[in-house]
C-alpha atoms as a PDB file:
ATOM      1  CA  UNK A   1       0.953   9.212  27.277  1.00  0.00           C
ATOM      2  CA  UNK A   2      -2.856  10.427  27.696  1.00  0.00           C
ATOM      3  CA  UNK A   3      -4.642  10.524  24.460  1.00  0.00           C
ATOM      4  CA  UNK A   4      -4.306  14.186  24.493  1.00  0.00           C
ATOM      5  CA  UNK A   5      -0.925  14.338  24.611  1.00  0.00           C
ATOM      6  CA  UNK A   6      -1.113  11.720  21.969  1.00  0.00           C
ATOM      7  CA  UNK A   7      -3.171  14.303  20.161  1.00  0.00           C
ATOM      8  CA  UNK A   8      -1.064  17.153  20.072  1.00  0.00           C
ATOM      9  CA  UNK A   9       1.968  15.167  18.939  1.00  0.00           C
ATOM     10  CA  UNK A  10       4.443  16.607  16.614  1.00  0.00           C
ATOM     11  CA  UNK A  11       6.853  14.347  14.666  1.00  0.00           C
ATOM     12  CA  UNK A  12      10.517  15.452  15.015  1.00  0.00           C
ATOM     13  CA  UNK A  13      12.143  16.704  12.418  1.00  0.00           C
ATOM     14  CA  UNK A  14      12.648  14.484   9.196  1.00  0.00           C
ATOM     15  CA  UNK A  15      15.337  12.428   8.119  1.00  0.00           C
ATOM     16  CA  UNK A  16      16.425  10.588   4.899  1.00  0.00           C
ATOM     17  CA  UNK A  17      16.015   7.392   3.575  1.00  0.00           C
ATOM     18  CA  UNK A  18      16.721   5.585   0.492  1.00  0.00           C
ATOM     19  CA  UNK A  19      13.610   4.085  -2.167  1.00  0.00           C
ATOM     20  CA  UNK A  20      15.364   2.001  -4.525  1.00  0.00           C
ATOM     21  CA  UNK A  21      18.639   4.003  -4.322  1.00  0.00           C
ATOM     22  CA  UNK A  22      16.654   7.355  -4.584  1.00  0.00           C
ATOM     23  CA  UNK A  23      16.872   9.408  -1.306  1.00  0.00           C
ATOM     24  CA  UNK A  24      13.377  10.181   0.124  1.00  0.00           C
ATOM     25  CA  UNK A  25      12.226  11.917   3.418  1.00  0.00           C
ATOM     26  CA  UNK A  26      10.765  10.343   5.993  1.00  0.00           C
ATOM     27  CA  UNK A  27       9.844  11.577   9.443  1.00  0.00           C
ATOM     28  CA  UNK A  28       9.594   9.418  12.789  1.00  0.00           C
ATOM     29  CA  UNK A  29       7.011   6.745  13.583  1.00  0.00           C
ATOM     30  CA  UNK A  30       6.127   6.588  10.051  1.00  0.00           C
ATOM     31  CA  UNK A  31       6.462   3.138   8.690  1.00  0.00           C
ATOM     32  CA  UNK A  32       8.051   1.965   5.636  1.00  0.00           C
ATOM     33  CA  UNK A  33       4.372   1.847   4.063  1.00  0.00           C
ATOM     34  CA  UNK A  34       3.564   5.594   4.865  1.00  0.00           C
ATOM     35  CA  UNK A  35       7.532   6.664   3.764  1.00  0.00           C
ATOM     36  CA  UNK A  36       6.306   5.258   0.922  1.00  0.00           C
ATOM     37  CA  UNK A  37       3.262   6.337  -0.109  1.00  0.00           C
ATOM     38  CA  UNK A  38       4.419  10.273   0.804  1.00  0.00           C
ATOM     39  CA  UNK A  39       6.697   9.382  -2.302  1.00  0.00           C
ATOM     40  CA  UNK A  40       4.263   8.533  -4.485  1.00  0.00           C
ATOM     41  CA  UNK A  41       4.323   4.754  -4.673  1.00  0.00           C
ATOM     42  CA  UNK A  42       1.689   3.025  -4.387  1.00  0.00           C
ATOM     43  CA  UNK A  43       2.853  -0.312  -5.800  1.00  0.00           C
ATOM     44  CA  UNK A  44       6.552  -2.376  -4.400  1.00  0.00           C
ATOM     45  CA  UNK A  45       6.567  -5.745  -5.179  1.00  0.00           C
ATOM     46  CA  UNK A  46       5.317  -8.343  -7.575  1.00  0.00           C
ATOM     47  CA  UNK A  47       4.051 -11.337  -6.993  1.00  0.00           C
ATOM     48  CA  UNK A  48       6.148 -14.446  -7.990  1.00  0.00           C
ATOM     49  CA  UNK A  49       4.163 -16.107 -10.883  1.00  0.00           C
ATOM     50  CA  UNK A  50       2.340 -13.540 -13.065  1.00  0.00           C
ATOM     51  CA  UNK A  51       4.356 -10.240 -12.009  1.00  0.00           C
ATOM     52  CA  UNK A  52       1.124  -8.754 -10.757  1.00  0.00           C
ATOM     53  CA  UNK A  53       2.303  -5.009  -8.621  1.00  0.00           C
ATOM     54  CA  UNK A  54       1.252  -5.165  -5.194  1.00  0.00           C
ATOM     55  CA  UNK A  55       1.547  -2.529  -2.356  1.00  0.00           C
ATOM     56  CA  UNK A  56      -0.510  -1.864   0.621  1.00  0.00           C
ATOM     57  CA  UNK A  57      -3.592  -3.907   1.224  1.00  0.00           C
ATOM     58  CA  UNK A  58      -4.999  -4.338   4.830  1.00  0.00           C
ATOM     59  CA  UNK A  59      -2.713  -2.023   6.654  1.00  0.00           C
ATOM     60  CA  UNK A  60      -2.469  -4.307   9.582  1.00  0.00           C
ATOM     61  CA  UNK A  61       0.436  -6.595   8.525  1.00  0.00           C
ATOM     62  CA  UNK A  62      -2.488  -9.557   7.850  1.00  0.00           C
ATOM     63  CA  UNK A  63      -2.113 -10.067   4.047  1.00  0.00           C
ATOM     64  CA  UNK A  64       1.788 -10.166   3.254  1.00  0.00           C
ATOM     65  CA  UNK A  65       1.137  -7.726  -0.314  1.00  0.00           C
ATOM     66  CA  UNK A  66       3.323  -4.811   1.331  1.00  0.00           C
ATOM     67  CA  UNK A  67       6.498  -7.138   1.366  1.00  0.00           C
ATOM     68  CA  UNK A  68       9.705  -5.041   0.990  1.00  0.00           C
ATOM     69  CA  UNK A  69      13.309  -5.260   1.518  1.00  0.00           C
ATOM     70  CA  UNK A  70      14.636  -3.058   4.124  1.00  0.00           C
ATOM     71  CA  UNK A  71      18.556  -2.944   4.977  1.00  0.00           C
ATOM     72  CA  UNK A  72      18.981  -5.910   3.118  1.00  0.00           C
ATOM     73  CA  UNK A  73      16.199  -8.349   5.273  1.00  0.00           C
ATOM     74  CA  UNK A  74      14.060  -9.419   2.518  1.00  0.00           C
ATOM     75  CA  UNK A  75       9.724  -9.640   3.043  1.00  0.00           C
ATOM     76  CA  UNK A  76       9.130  -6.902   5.454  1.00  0.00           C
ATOM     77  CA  UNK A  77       5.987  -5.653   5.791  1.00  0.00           C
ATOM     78  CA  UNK A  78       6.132  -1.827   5.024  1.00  0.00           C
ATOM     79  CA  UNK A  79       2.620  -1.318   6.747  1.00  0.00           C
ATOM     80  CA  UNK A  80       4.436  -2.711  10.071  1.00  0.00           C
ATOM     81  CA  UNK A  81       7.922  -1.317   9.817  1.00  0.00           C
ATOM     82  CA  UNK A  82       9.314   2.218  11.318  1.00  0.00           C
ATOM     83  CA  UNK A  83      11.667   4.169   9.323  1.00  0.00           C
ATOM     84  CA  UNK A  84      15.216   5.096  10.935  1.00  0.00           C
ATOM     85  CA  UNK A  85      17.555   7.159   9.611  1.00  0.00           C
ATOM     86  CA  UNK A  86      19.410   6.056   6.717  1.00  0.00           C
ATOM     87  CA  UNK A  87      17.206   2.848   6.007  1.00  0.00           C
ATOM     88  CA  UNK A  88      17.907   1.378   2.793  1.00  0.00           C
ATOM     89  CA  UNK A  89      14.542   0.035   0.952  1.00  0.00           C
ATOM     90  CA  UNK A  90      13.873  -1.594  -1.897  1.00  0.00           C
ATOM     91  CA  UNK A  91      10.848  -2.747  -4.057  1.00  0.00           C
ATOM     92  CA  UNK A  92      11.305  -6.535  -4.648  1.00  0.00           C
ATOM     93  CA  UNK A  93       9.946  -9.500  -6.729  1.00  0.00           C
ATOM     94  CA  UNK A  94       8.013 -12.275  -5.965  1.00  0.00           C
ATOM     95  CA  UNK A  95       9.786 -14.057  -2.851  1.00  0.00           C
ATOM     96  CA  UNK A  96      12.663 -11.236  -2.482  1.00  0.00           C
ATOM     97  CA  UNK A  97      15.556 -13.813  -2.787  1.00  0.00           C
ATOM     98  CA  UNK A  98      17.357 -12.979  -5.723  1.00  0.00           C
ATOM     99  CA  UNK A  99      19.122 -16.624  -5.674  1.00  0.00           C
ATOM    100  CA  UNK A 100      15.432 -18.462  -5.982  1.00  0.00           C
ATOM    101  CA  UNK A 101      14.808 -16.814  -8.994  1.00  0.00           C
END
Protein backbone atom coordinates (compact mmCIF):
# COMPACT_ATOMS: atom_id res chain seq x y z
CA UNK A 1 0.00 0.00 0.00
CA UNK A 2 1.24 3.75 -0.72
CA UNK A 3 0.93 5.91 2.26
CA UNK A 4 -2.04 7.45 0.73
CA UNK A 5 -3.90 4.64 0.42
CA UNK A 6 -2.76 3.98 3.91
CA UNK A 7 -4.31 7.35 4.59
CA UNK A 8 -7.64 7.00 3.43
CA UNK A 9 -8.14 3.65 5.15
CA UNK A 10 -11.40 2.70 6.58
CA UNK A 11 -11.66 -0.11 9.18
CA UNK A 12 -14.32 -2.73 8.27
CA UNK A 13 -17.08 -3.00 10.07
CA UNK A 14 -16.83 -3.94 13.89
CA UNK A 15 -17.07 -7.04 15.60
CA UNK A 16 -17.41 -8.28 19.25
CA UNK A 17 -15.23 -9.28 21.77
CA UNK A 18 -15.34 -10.21 25.29
CA UNK A 19 -13.51 -7.83 28.45
CA UNK A 20 -13.71 -9.92 31.38
CA UNK A 21 -16.90 -11.73 30.25
CA UNK A 22 -18.51 -8.33 29.21
CA UNK A 23 -19.00 -8.10 25.37
CA UNK A 24 -17.22 -5.02 23.89
CA UNK A 25 -16.74 -3.79 20.22
CA UNK A 26 -13.82 -3.81 18.57
CA UNK A 27 -13.02 -3.05 14.96
CA UNK A 28 -10.02 -4.54 12.79
CA UNK A 29 -6.31 -3.83 13.26
CA UNK A 30 -7.01 -2.50 16.58
CA UNK A 31 -5.04 -4.25 19.21
CA UNK A 32 -6.10 -5.62 22.41
CA UNK A 33 -4.63 -2.27 24.05
CA UNK A 34 -6.78 0.13 21.82
CA UNK A 35 -10.11 -2.49 22.23
CA UNK A 36 -9.42 -1.63 25.45
CA UNK A 37 -9.00 1.68 26.07
CA UNK A 38 -12.30 2.49 23.59
CA UNK A 39 -13.96 0.69 26.70
CA UNK A 40 -12.81 2.73 29.13
CA UNK A 41 -10.02 0.83 30.84
CA UNK A 42 -7.19 2.15 31.38
CA UNK A 43 -5.77 -0.24 33.99
CA UNK A 44 -5.64 -4.66 33.40
CA UNK A 45 -3.35 -6.20 35.48
CA UNK A 46 -1.57 -6.00 38.77
CA UNK A 47 1.60 -6.52 39.51
CA UNK A 48 2.51 -9.66 41.60
CA UNK A 49 3.78 -8.27 45.00
CA UNK A 50 1.98 -5.05 46.02
CA UNK A 51 -1.23 -5.31 43.63
CA UNK A 52 -0.20 -2.06 42.01
CA UNK A 53 -2.91 -1.59 38.49
CA UNK A 54 -0.99 -1.41 35.47
CA UNK A 55 -2.13 -0.87 31.80
CA UNK A 56 -0.46 0.65 28.89
CA UNK A 57 2.96 2.13 29.30
CA UNK A 58 5.35 2.44 26.24
CA UNK A 59 3.03 1.32 23.54
CA UNK A 60 5.72 -0.56 21.79
CA UNK A 61 5.54 -3.97 23.56
CA UNK A 62 9.11 -2.84 25.50
CA UNK A 63 7.92 -2.71 29.17
CA UNK A 64 5.64 -5.92 29.77
CA UNK A 65 2.82 -3.49 32.06
CA UNK A 66 0.02 -4.19 29.29
CA UNK A 67 0.14 -8.05 30.08
CA UNK A 68 -3.31 -9.65 29.44
CA UNK A 69 -4.85 -12.91 28.90
CA UNK A 70 -6.29 -13.42 25.57
CA UNK A 71 -8.15 -16.84 24.59
CA UNK A 72 -6.78 -18.34 27.48
CA UNK A 73 -2.65 -17.59 26.62
CA UNK A 74 -1.70 -15.80 29.65
CA UNK A 75 0.95 -12.34 29.44
CA UNK A 76 0.05 -10.92 26.14
CA UNK A 77 0.88 -7.70 25.45
CA UNK A 78 -2.40 -5.77 24.59
CA UNK A 79 -0.30 -2.86 22.95
CA UNK A 80 1.01 -5.71 20.41
CA UNK A 81 -2.00 -7.92 19.94
CA UNK A 82 -4.89 -7.62 17.08
CA UNK A 83 -8.36 -8.27 18.01
CA UNK A 84 -10.36 -11.11 16.02
CA UNK A 85 -13.66 -11.82 16.29
CA UNK A 86 -14.86 -13.40 19.31
CA UNK A 87 -11.49 -13.00 21.35
CA UNK A 88 -11.91 -13.74 24.85
CA UNK A 89 -9.77 -11.21 27.22
CA UNK A 90 -9.21 -10.93 30.50
CA UNK A 91 -7.51 -8.54 33.07
CA UNK A 92 -5.06 -10.71 35.13
CA UNK A 93 -2.83 -10.65 38.29
CA UNK A 94 0.59 -10.54 38.80
CA UNK A 95 2.16 -13.50 36.61
CA UNK A 96 -1.40 -14.60 35.01
CA UNK A 97 -1.07 -18.28 36.22
CA UNK A 98 -3.73 -18.85 38.49
CA UNK A 99 -1.86 -22.17 39.86
CA UNK A 100 1.40 -19.90 41.03
CA UNK A 101 -0.63 -17.99 43.14
Amino acid sequence: MTPLELARARPGPPFTVTVDGDETDALPGQTVAAVLWSAGVTSWRSTRGSGAPRGIFCGIGICFDCLVTVNDRPNQRACLVPVTPGDAIRTQEGTGHDELG
